[in-house]
N, C-alpha and C. Protein backbone atom coordinates (compact mmCIF):
# COMPACT_ATOMS: atom_id res chain seq x y z
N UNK A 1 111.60 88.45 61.51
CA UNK A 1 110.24 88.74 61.88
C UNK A 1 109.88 88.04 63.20
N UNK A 2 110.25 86.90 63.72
CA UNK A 2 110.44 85.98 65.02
C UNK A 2 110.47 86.96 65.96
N UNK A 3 111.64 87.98 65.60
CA UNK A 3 112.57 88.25 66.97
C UNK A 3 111.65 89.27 67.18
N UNK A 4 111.07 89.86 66.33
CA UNK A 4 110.16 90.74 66.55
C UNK A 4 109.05 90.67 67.43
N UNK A 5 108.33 89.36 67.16
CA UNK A 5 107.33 88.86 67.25
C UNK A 5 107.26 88.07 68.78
N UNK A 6 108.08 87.55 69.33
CA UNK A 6 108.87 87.77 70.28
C UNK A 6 109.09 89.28 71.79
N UNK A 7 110.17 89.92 70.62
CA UNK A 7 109.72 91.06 71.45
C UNK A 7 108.53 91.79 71.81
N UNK A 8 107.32 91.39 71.13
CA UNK A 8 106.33 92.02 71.46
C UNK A 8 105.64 91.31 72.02
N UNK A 9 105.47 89.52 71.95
CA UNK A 9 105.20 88.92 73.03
C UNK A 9 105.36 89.12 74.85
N UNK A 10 106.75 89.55 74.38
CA UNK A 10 107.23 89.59 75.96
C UNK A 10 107.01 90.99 76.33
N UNK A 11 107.07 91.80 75.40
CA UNK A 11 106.32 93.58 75.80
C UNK A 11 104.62 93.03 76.57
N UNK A 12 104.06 92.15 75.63
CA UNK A 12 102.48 92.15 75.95
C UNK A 12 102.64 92.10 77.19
N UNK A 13 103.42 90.41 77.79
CA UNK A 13 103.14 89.97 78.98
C UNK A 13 103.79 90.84 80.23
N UNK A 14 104.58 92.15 79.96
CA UNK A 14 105.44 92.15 80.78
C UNK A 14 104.67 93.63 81.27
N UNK A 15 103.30 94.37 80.28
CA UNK A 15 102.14 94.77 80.61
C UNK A 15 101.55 94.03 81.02
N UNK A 16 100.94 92.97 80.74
CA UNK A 16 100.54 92.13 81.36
C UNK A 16 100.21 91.88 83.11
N UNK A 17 101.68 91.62 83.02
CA UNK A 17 102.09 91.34 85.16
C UNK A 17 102.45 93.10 85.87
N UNK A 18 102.45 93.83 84.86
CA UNK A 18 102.34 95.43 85.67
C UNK A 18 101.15 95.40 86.11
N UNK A 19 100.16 95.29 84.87
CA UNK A 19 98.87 95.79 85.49
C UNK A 19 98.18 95.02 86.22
N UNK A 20 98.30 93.68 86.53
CA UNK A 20 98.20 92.58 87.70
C UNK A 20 98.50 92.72 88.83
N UNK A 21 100.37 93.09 88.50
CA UNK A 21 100.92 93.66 89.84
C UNK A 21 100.88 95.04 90.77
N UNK A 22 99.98 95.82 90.22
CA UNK A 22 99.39 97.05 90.35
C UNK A 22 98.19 97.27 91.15
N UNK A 23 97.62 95.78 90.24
CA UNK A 23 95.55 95.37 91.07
C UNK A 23 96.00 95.06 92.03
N UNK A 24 96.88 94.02 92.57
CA UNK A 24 97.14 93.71 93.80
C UNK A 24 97.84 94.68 94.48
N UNK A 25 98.52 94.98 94.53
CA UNK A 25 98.96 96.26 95.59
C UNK A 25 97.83 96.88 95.92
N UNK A 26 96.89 97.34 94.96
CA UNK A 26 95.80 98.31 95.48
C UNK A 26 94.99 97.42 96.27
N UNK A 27 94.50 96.13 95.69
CA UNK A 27 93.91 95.49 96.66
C UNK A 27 94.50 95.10 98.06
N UNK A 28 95.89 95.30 98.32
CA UNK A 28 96.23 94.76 99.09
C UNK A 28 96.02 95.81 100.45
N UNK A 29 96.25 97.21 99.97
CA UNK A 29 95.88 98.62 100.44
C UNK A 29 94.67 98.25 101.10
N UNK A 30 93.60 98.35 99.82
CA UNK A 30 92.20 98.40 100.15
C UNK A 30 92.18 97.21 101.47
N UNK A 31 92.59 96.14 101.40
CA UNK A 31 92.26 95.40 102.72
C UNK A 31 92.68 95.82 103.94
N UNK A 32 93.76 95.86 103.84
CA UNK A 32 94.45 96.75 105.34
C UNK A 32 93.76 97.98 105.74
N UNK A 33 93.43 98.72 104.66
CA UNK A 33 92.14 100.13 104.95
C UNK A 33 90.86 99.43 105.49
N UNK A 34 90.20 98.15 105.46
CA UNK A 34 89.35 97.97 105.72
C UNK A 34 89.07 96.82 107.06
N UNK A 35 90.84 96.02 107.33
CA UNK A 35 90.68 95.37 108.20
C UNK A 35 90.59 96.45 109.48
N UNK A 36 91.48 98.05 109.36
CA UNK A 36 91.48 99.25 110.12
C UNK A 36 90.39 99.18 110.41
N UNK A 37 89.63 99.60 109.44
CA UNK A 37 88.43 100.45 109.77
C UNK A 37 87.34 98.82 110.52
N UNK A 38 87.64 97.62 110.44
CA UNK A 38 86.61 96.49 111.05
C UNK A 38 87.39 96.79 112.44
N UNK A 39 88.24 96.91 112.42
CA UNK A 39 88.70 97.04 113.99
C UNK A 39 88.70 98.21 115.03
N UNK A 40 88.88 99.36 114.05
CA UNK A 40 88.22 100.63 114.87
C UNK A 40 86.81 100.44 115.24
N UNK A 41 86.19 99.78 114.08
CA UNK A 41 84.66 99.63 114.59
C UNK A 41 84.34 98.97 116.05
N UNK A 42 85.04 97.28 115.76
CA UNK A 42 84.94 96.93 116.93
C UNK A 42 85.50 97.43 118.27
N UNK A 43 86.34 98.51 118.54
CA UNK A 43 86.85 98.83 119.79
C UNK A 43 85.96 100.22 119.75
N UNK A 44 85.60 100.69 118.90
CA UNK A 44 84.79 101.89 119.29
C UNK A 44 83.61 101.04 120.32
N UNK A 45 82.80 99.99 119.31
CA UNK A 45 81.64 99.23 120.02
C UNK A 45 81.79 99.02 121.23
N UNK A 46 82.93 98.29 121.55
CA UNK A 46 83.48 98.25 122.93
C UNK A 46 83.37 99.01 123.67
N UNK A 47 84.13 100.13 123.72
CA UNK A 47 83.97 101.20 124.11
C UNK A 47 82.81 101.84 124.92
N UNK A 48 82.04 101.80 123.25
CA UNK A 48 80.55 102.02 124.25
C UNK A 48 79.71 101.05 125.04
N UNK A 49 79.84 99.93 124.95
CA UNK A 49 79.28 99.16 125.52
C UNK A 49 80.19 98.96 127.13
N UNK A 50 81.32 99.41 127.09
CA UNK A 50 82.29 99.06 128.76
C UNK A 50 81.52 100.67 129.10
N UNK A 51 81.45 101.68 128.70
CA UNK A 51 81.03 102.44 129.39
C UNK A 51 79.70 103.20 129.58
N UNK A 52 78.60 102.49 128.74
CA UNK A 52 77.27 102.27 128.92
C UNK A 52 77.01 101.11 130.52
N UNK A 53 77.91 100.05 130.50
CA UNK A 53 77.89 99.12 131.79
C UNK A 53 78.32 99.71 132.79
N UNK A 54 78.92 100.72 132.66
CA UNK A 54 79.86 101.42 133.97
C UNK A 54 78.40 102.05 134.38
N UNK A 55 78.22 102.87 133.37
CA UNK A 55 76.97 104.42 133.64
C UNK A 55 76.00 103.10 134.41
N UNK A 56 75.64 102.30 134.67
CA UNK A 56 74.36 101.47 134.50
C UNK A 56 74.77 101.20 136.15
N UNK A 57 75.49 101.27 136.36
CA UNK A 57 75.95 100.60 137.65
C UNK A 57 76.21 101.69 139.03
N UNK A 58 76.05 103.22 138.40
CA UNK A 58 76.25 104.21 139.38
C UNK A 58 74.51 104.88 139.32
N UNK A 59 74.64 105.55 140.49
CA UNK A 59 73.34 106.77 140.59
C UNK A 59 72.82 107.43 139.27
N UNK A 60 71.37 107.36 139.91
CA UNK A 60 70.51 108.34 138.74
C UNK A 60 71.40 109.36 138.54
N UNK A 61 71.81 110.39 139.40
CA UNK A 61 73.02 111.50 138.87
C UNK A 61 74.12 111.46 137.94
N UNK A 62 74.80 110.47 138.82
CA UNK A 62 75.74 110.19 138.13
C UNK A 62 76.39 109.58 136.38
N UNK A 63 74.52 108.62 136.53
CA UNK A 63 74.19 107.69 135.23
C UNK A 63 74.12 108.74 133.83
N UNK A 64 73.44 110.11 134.44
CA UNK A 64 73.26 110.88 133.39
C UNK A 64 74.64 111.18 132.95
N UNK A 65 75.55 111.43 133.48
CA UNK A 65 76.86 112.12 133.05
C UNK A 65 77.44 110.51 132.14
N UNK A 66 77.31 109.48 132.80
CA UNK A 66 77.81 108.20 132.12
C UNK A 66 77.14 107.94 130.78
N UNK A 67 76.38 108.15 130.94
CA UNK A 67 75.28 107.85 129.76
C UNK A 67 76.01 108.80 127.99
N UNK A 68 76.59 110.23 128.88
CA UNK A 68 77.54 110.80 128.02
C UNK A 68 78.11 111.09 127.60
N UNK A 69 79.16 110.07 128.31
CA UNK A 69 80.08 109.86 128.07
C UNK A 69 80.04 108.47 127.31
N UNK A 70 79.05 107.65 127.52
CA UNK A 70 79.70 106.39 126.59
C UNK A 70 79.00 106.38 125.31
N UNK A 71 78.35 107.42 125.11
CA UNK A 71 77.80 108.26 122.92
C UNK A 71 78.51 109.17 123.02
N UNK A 72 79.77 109.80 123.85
CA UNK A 72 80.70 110.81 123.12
C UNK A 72 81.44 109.93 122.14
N UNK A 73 81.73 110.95 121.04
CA UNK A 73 82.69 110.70 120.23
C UNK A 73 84.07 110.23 121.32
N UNK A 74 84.89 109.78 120.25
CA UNK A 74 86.23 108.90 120.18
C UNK A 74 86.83 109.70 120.93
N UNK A 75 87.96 109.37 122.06
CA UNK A 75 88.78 110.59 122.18
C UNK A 75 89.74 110.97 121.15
N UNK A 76 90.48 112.06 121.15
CA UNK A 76 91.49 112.88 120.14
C UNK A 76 92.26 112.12 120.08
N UNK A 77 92.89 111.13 120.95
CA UNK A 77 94.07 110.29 121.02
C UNK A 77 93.60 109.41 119.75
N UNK A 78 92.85 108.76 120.00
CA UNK A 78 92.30 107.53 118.79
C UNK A 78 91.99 108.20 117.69
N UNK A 79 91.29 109.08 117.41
CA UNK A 79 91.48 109.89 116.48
C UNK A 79 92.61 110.11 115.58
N UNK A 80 93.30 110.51 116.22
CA UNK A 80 94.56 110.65 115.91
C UNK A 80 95.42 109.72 115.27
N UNK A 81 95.75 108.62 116.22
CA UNK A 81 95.58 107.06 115.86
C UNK A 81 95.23 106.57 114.57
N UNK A 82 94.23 106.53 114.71
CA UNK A 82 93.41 106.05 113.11
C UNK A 82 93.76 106.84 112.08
N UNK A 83 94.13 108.15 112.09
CA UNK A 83 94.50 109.15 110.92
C UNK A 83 96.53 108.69 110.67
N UNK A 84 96.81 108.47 111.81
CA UNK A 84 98.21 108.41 111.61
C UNK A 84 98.23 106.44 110.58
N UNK A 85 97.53 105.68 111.78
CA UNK A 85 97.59 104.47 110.52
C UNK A 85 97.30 104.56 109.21
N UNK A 86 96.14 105.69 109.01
CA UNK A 86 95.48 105.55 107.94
C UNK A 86 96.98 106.17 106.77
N UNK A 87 97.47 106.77 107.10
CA UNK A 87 98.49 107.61 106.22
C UNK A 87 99.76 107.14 106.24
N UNK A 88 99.79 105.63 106.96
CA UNK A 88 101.00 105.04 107.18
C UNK A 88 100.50 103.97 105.81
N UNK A 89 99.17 103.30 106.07
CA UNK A 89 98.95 102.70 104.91
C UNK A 89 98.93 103.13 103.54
N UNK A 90 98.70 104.00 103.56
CA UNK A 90 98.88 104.99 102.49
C UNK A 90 100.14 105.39 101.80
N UNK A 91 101.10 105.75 102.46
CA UNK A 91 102.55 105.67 102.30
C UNK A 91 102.95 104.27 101.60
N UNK A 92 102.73 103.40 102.49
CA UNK A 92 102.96 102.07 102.54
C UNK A 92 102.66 101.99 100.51
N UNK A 93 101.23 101.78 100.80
CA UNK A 93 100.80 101.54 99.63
C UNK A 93 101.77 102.50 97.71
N UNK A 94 102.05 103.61 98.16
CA UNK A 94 102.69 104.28 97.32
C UNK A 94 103.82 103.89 97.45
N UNK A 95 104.34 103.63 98.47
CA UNK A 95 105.91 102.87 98.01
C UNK A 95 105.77 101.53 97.41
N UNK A 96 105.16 100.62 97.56
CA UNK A 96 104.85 99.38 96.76
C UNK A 96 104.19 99.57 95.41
N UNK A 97 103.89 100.46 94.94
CA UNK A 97 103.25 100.88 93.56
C UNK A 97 104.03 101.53 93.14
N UNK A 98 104.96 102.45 93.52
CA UNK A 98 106.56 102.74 93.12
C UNK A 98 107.39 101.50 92.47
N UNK A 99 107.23 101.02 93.47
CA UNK A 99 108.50 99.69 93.41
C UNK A 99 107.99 98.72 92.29
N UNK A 100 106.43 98.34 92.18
CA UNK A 100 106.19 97.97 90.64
C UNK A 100 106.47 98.19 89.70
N UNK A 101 106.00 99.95 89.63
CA UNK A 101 106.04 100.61 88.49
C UNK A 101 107.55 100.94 88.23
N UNK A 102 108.83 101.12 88.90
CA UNK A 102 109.83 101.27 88.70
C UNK A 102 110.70 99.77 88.01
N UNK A 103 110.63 98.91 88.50
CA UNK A 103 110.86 97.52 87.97
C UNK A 103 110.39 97.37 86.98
N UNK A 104 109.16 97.61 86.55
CA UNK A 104 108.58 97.70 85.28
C UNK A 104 109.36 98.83 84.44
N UNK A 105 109.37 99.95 84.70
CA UNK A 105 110.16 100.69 83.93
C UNK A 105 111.95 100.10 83.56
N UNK A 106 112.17 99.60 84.43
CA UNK A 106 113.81 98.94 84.57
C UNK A 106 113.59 98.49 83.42
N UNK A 107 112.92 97.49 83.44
CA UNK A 107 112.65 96.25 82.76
C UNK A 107 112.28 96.89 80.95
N UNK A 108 111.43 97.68 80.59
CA UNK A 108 110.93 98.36 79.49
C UNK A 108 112.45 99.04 79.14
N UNK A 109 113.02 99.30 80.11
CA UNK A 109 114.15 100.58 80.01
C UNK A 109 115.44 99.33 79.21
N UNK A 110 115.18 98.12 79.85
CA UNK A 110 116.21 97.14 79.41
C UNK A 110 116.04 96.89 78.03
N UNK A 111 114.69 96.55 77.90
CA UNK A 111 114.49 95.77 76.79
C UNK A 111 114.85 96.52 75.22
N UNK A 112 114.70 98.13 75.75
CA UNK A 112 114.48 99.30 75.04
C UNK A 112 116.01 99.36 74.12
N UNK A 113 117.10 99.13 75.43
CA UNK A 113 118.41 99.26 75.07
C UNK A 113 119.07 98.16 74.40
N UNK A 114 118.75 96.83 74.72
CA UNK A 114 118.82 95.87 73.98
C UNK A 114 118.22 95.95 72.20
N UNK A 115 117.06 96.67 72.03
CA UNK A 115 116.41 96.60 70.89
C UNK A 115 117.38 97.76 69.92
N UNK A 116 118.01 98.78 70.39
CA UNK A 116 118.67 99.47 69.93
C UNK A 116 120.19 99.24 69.71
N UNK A 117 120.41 98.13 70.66
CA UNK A 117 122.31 97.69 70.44
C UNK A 117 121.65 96.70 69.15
N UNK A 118 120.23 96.24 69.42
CA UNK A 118 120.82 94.52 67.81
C UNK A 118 119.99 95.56 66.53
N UNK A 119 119.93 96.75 66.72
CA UNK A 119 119.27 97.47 65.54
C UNK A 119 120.85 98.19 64.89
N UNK A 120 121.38 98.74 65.87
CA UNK A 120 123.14 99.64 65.90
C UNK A 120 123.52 97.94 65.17
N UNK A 121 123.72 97.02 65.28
CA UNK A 121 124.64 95.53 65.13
C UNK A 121 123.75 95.42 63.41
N UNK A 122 122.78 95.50 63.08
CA UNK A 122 121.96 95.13 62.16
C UNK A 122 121.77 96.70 60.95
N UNK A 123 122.11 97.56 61.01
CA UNK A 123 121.88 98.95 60.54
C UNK A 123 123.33 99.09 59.79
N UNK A 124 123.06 99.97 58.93
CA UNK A 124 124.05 99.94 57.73
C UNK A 124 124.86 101.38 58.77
N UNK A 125 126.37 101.21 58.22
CA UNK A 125 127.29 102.20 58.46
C UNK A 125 126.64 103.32 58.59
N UNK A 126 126.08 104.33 57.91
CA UNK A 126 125.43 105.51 57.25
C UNK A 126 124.63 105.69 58.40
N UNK A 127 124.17 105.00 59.33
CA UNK A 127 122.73 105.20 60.63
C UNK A 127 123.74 105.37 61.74
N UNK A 128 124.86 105.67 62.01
CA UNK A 128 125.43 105.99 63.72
C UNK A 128 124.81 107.28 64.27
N UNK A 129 123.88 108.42 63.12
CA UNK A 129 123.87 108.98 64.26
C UNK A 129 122.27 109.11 64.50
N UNK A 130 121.44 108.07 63.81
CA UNK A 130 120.26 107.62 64.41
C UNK A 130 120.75 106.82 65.34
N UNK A 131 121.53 106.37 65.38
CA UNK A 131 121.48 105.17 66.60
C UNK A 131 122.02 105.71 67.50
N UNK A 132 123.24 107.42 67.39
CA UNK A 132 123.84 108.12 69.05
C UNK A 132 122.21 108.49 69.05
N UNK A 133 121.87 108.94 68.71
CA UNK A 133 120.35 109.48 69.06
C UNK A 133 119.22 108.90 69.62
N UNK A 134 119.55 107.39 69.28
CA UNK A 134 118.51 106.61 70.40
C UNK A 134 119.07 106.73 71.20
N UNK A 135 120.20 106.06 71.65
CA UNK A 135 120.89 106.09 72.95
C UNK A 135 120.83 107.12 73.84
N UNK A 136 121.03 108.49 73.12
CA UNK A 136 120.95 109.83 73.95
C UNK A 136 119.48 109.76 74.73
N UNK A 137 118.93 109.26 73.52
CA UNK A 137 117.05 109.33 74.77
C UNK A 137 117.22 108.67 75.60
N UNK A 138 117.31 107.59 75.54
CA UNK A 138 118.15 106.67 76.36
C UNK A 138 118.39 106.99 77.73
N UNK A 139 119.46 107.45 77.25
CA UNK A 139 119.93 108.14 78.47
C UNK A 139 119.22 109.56 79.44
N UNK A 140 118.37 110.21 78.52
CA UNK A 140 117.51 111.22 78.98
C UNK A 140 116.51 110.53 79.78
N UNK A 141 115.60 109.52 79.18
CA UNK A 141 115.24 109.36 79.62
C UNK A 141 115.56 108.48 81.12
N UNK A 142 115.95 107.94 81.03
CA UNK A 142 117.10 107.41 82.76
C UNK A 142 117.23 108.60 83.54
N UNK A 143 117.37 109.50 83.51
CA UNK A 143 118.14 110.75 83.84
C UNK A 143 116.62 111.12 84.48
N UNK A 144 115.37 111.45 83.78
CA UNK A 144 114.43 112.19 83.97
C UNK A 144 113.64 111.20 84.94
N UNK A 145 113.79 109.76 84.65
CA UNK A 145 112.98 109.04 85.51
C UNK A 145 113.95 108.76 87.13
N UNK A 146 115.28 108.83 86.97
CA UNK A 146 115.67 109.37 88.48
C UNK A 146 115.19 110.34 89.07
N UNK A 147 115.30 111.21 88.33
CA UNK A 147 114.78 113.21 89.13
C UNK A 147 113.64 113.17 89.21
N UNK A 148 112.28 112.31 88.98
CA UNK A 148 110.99 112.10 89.22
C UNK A 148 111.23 111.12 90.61
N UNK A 149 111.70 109.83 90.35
CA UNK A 149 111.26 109.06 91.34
C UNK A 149 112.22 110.04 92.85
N UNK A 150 112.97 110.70 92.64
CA UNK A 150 113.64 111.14 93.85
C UNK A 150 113.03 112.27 94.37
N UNK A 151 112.18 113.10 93.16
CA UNK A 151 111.39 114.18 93.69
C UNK A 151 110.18 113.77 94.30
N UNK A 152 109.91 112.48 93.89
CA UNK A 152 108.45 111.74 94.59
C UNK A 152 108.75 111.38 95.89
N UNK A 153 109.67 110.84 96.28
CA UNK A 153 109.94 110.35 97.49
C UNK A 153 110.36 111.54 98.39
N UNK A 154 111.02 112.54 98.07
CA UNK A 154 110.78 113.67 98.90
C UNK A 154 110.14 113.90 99.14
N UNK A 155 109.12 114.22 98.50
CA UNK A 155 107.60 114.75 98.59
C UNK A 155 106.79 113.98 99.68
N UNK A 156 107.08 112.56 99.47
CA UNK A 156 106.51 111.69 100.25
C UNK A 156 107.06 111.53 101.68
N UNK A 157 108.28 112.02 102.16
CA UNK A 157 109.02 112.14 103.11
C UNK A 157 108.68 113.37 103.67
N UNK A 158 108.26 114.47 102.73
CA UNK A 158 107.79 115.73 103.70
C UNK A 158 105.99 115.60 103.91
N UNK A 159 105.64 115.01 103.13
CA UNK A 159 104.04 114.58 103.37
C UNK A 159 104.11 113.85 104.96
N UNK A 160 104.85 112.73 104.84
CA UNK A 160 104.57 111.68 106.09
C UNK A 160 105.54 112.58 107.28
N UNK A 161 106.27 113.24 107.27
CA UNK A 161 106.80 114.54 108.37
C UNK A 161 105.74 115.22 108.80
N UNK A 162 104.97 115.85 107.87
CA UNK A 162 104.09 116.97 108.33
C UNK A 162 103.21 116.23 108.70
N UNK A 163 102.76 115.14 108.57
CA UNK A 163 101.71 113.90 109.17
C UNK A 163 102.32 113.82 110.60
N UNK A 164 103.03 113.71 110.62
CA UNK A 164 103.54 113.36 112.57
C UNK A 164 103.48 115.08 113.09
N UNK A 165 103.83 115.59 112.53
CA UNK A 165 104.14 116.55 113.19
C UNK A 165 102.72 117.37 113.13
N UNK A 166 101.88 117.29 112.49
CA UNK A 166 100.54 117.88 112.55
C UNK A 166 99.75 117.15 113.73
N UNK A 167 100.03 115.66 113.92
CA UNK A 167 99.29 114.79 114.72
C UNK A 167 99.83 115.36 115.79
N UNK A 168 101.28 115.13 116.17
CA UNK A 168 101.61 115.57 117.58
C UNK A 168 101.63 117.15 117.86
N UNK A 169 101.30 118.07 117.30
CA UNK A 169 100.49 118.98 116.90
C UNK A 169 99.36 119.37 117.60
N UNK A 170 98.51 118.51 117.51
CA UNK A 170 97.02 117.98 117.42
C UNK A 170 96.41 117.67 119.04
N UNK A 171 97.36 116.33 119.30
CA UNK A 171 97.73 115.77 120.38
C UNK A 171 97.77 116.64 121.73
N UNK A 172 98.91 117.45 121.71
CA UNK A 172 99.49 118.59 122.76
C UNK A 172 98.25 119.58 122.70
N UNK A 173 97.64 119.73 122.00
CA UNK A 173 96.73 120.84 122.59
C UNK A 173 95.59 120.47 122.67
N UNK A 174 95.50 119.09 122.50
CA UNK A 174 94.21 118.48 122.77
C UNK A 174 94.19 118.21 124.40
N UNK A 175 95.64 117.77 124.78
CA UNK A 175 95.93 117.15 125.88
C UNK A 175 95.82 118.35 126.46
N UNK A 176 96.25 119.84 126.54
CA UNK A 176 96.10 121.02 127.24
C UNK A 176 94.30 121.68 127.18
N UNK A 177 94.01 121.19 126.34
CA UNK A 177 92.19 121.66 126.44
C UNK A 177 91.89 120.50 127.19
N UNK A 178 91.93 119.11 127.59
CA UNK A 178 91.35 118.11 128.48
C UNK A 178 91.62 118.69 129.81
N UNK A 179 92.97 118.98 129.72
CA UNK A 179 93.31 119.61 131.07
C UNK A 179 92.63 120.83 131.57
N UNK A 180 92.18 121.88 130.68
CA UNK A 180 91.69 123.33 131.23
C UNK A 180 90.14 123.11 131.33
N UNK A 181 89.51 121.68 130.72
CA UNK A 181 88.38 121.44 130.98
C UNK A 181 88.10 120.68 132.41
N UNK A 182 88.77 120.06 132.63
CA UNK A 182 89.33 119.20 133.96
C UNK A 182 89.07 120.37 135.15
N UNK A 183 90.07 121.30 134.53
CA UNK A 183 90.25 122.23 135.95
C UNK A 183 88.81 123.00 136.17
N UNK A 184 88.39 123.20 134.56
CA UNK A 184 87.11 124.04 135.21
C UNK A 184 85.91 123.53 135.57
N UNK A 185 86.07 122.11 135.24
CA UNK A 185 84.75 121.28 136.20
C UNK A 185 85.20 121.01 137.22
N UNK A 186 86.51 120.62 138.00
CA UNK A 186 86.66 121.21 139.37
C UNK A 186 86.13 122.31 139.99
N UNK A 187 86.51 123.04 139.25
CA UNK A 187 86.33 124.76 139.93
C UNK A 187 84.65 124.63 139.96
N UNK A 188 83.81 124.49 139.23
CA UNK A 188 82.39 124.41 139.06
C UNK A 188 81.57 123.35 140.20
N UNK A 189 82.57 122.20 140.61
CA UNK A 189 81.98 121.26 141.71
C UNK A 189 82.14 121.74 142.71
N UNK A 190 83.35 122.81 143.17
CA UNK A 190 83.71 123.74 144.64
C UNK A 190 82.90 124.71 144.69
């Protein structure tokens, strides 16, 4: 009854430090999402404030065009930027909540097989083929939790692909509309 008592001790605690080790990862996410976003803040502020001082310093004419440029939105580049960190943390964060939850499974997966070799050691002759039958889950289950975690990480490898490749995407024809806007406020000052 000990060994029992025991094993379920160490089942409690070993839920226990999952779901601990789980809060922190997310918290650890949540901070990096938010030291981002204190620092986009402050360089946006910047931003407007270096080019509110610029506008302040040229002609009534000129001031008007400055003036709107330093309350335009972000350029596309930073934009961009901030979406690509944001989905790097993000990644980030799902591979470290993987790597919990998989260790934790190791670990459940160990204890699982151990409880079934001293049950096979302790079980009368007559039970081998309850006990091939744990083992077979056993083994199913191992089997099913590879082909998940490998289908996840694909997934996550074509997610964070189509993330670059949507950004630089994004990028190139942002950079070709700056340019055809360029040319036609030339053409409009001649």
């Amino acid at each position: 009854m000990s060994d029992f008592q025991g094993q379920a001790s160490a089942a409690q605690q070993a839920n226990l430090d999952l779901c601990f080790g789980v809060a922190n990862k997310i918290l650890d996410g949540g901070e990096q999402l938010t030291r981002l976003n204190l620092d986009t803040a402050k360089a946006t502020l910047s931003d407007w404030y270096q080019n509110l001082q610029n506008g302040l310093t040229k002609t009534a004419e000129q001031r008007l065009s400055g003036f709107e440029n330093a309350v335009a939105l972000p350029s596309t580049e930073k934009v961009l930027s901030y979406q690509h960190q944001v989905a790097e943390i993000a990644f980030g964060m799902r591979m470290q909540l993987a790597e919990v939850i998989d260790a934790h499974y190791q670990e459940t997966s160990r204890c699982f097989q151990r409880f079934v070799e001293n049950v096979a050691q302790n079980a009368p002759v007559s039970s081998e083929a309850s006990i091939a039958f744990m083992k077979q889950i056993i083994t199913l289950a191992n089997t099913a939790h590879d082909t998940l975690h490998k289908a996840a990480k694909q997934t996550v490898d074509i997610a964070k692909s189509s993330v670059s490749v949507a950004t630089e995407a994004a990028k190139e024809s942002t950079e070709s509309a700056e340019q055809a806007v360029e040319k036609s406020a030339k053409a409009v000052k001649h």
